[in-house]
N, C-alpha and C. Protein backbone atom coordinates (compact mmCIF):
# COMPACT_ATOMS: atom_id res chain seq x y z
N UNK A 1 106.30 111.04 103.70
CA UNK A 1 105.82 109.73 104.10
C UNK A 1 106.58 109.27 105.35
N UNK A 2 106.17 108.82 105.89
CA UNK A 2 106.24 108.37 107.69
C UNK A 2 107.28 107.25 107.35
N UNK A 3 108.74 107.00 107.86
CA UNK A 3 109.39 105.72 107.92
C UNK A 3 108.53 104.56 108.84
N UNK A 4 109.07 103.34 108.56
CA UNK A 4 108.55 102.35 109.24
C UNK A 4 108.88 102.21 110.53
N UNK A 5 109.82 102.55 110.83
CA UNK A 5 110.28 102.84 112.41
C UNK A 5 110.43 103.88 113.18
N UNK A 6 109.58 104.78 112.35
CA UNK A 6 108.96 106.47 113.11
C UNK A 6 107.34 105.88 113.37
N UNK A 7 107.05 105.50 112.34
CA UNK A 7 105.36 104.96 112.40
C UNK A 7 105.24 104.10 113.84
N UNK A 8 106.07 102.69 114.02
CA UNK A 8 106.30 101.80 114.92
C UNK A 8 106.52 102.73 116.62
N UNK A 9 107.26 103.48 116.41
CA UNK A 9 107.50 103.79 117.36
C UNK A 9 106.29 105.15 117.89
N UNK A 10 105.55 105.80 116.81
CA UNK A 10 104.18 106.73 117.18
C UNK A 10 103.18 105.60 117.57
N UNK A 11 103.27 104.54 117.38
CA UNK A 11 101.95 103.10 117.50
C UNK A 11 102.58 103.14 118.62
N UNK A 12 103.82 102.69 119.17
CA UNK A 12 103.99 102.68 120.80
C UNK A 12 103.87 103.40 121.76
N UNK A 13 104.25 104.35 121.10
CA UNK A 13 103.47 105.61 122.46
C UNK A 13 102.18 105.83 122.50
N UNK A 14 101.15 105.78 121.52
CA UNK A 14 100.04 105.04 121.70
C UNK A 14 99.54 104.47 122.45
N UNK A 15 100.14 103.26 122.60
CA UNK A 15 99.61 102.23 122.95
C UNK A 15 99.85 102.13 124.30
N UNK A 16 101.14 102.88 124.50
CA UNK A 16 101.65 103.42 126.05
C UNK A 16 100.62 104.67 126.79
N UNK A 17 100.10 105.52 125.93
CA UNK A 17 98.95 106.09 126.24
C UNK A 17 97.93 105.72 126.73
N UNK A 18 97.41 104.67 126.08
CA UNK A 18 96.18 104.59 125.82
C UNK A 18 96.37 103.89 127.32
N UNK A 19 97.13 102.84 127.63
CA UNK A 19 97.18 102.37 129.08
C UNK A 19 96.96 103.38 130.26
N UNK A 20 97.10 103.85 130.33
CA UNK A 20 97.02 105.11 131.07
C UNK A 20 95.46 105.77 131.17
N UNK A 21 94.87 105.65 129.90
CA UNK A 21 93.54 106.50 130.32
C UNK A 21 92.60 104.68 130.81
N UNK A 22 91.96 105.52 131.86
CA UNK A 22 90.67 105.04 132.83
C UNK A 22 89.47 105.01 132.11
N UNK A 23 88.52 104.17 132.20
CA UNK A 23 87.16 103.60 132.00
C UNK A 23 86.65 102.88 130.86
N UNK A 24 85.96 102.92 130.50
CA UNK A 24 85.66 102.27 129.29
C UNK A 24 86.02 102.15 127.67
N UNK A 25 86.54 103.58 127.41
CA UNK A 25 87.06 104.05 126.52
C UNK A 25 88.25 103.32 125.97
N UNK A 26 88.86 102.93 126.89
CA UNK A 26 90.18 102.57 127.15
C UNK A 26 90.35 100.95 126.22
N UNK A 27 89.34 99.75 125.92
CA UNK A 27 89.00 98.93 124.86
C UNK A 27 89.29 99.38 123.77
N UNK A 28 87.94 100.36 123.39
CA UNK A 28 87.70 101.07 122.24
C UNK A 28 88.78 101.56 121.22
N UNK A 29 89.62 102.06 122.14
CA UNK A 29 90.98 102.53 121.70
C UNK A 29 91.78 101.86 121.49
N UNK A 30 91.67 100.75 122.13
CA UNK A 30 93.05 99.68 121.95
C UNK A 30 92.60 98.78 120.87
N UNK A 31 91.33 98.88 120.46
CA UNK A 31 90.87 98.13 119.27
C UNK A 31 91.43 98.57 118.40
N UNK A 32 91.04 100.07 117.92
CA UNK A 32 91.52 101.04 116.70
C UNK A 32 92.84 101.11 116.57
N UNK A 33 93.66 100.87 117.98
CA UNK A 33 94.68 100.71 117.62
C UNK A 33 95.98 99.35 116.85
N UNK A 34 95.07 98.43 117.35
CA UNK A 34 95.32 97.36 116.49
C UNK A 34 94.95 97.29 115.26
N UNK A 35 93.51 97.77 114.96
CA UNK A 35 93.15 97.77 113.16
C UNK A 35 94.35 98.93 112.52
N UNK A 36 94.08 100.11 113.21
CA UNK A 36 95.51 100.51 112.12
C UNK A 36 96.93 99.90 112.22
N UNK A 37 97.55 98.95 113.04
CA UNK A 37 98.55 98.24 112.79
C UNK A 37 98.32 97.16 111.99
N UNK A 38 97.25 96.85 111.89
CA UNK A 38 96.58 95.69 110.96
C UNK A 38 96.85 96.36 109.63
N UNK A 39 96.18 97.67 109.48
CA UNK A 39 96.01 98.15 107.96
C UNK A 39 97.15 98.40 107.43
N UNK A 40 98.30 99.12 108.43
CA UNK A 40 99.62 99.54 108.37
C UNK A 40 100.29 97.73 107.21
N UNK A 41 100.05 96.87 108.04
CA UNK A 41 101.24 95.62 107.13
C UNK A 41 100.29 95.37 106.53
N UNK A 42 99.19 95.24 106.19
CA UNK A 42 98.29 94.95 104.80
C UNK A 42 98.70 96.21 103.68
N UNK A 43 98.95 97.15 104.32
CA UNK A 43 99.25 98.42 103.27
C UNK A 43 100.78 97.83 102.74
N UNK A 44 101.92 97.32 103.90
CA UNK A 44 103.29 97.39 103.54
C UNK A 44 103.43 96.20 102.39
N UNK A 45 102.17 95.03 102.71
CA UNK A 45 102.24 93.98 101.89
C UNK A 45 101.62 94.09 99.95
N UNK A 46 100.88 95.17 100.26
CA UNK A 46 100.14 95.50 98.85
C UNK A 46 101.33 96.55 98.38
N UNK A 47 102.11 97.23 99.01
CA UNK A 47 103.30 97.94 98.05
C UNK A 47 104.14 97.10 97.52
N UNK A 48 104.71 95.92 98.21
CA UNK A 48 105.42 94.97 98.19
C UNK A 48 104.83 94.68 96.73
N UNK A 49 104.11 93.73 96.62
CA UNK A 49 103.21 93.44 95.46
C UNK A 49 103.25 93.95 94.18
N UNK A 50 102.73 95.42 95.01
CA UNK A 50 103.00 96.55 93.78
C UNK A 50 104.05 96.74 92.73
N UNK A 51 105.21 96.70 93.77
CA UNK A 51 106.22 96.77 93.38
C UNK A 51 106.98 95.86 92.11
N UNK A 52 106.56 94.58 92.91
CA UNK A 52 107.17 93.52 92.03
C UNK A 52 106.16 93.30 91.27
N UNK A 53 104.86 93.65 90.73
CA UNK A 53 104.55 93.78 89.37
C UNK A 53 104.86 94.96 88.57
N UNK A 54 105.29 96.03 88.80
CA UNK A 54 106.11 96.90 88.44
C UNK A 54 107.23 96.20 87.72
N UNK A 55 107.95 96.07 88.86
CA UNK A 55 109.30 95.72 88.26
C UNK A 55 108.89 94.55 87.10
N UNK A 56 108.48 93.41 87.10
CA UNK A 56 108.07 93.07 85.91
C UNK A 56 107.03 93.67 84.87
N UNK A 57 106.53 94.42 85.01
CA UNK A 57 106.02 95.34 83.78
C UNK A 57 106.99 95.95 83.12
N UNK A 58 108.11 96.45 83.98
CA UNK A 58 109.49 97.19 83.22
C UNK A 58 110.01 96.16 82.29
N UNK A 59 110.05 94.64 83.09
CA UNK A 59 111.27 93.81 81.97
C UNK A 59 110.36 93.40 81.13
N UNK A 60 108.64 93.11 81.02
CA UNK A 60 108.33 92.59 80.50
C UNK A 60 108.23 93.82 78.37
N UNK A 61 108.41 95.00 79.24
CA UNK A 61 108.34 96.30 78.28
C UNK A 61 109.62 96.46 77.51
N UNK A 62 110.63 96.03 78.34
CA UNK A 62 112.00 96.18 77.79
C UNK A 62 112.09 95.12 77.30
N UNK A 63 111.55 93.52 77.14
CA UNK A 63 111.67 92.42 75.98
C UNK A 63 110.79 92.64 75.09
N UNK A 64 109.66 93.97 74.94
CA UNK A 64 108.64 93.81 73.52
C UNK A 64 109.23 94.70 73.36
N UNK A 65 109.76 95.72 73.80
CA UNK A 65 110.70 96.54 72.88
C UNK A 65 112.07 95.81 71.83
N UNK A 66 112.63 94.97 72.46
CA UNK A 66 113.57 94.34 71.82
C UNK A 66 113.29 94.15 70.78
N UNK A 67 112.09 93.07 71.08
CA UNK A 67 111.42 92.09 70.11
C UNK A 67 110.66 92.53 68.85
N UNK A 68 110.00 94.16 68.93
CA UNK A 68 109.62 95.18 67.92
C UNK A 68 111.19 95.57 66.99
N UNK A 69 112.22 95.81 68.04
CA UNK A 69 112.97 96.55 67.06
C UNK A 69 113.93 95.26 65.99
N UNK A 70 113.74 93.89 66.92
CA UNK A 70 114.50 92.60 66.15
C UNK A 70 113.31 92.67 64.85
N UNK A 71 112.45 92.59 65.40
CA UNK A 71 111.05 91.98 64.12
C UNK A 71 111.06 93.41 62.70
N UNK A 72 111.36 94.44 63.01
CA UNK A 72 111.62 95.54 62.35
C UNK A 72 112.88 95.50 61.51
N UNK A 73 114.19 95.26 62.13
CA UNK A 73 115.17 95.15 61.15
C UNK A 73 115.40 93.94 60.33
N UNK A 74 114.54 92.59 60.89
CA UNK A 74 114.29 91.37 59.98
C UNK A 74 113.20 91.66 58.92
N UNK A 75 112.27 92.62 59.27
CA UNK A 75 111.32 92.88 58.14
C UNK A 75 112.42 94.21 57.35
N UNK A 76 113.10 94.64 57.57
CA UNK A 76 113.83 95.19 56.62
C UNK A 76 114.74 94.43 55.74
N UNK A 77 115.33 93.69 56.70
CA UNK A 77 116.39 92.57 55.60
C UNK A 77 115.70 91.90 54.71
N UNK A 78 114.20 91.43 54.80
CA UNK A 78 113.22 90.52 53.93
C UNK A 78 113.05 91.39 52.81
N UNK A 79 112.90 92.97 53.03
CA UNK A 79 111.95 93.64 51.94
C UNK A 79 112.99 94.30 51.17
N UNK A 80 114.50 93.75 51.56
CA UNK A 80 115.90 94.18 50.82
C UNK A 80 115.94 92.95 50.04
N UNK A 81 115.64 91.68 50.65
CA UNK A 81 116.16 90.58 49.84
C UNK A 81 115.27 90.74 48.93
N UNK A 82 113.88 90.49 49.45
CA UNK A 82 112.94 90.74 48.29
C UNK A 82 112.96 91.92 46.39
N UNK A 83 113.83 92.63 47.18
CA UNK A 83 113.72 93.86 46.13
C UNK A 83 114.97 93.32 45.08
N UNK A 84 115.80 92.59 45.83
CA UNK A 84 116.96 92.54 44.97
C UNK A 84 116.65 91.13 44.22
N UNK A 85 115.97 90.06 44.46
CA UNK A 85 115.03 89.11 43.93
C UNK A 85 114.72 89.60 42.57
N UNK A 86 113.74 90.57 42.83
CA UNK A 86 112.52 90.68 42.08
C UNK A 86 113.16 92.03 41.23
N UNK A 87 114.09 92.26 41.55
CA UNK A 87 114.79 93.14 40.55
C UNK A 87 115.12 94.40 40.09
């Protein structure tokens, strides 16, 4: 995967290119080259995102785990009290 400041700096020579070529073409190109810098931080912003629902899917997994193994050894202490109750 391409760093962010290998990527940045292949978009500049680009863009340093593209100045350089003559006639009409020369728009065309500088369009495309803005939509993929466009797509580039719409992409960096949806990992972002990604990420931090990730990371809360982890804590939210690691408190129902807790909460299974608390609810598990309280349903054991109940079905101990119960037994010694009932005899």
């Amino acid at each position: 995967m391409m760093e962010e400041s290998m990527f940045e700096g292949q978009l500049e020579k680009l863009v340093n290119a593209i100045g350089a070529i003559p006639g009409p073409n020369k728009e065309k190109l500088v369009k495309m080259v803005k939509k993929t810098s466009k797509c580039h931080s719409e992409l960096k912003k949806n990992i972002a995102c990604l990420q931090e629902s990730l990371d809360f899917l982890r804590v939210s997994v690691k408190y129902l785990v807790f909460d299974l193994e608390a609810t598990r050894r309280e349903n054991g202490s109940l079905k101990k009290l119960l037994k010694e109750k009932n005899g």
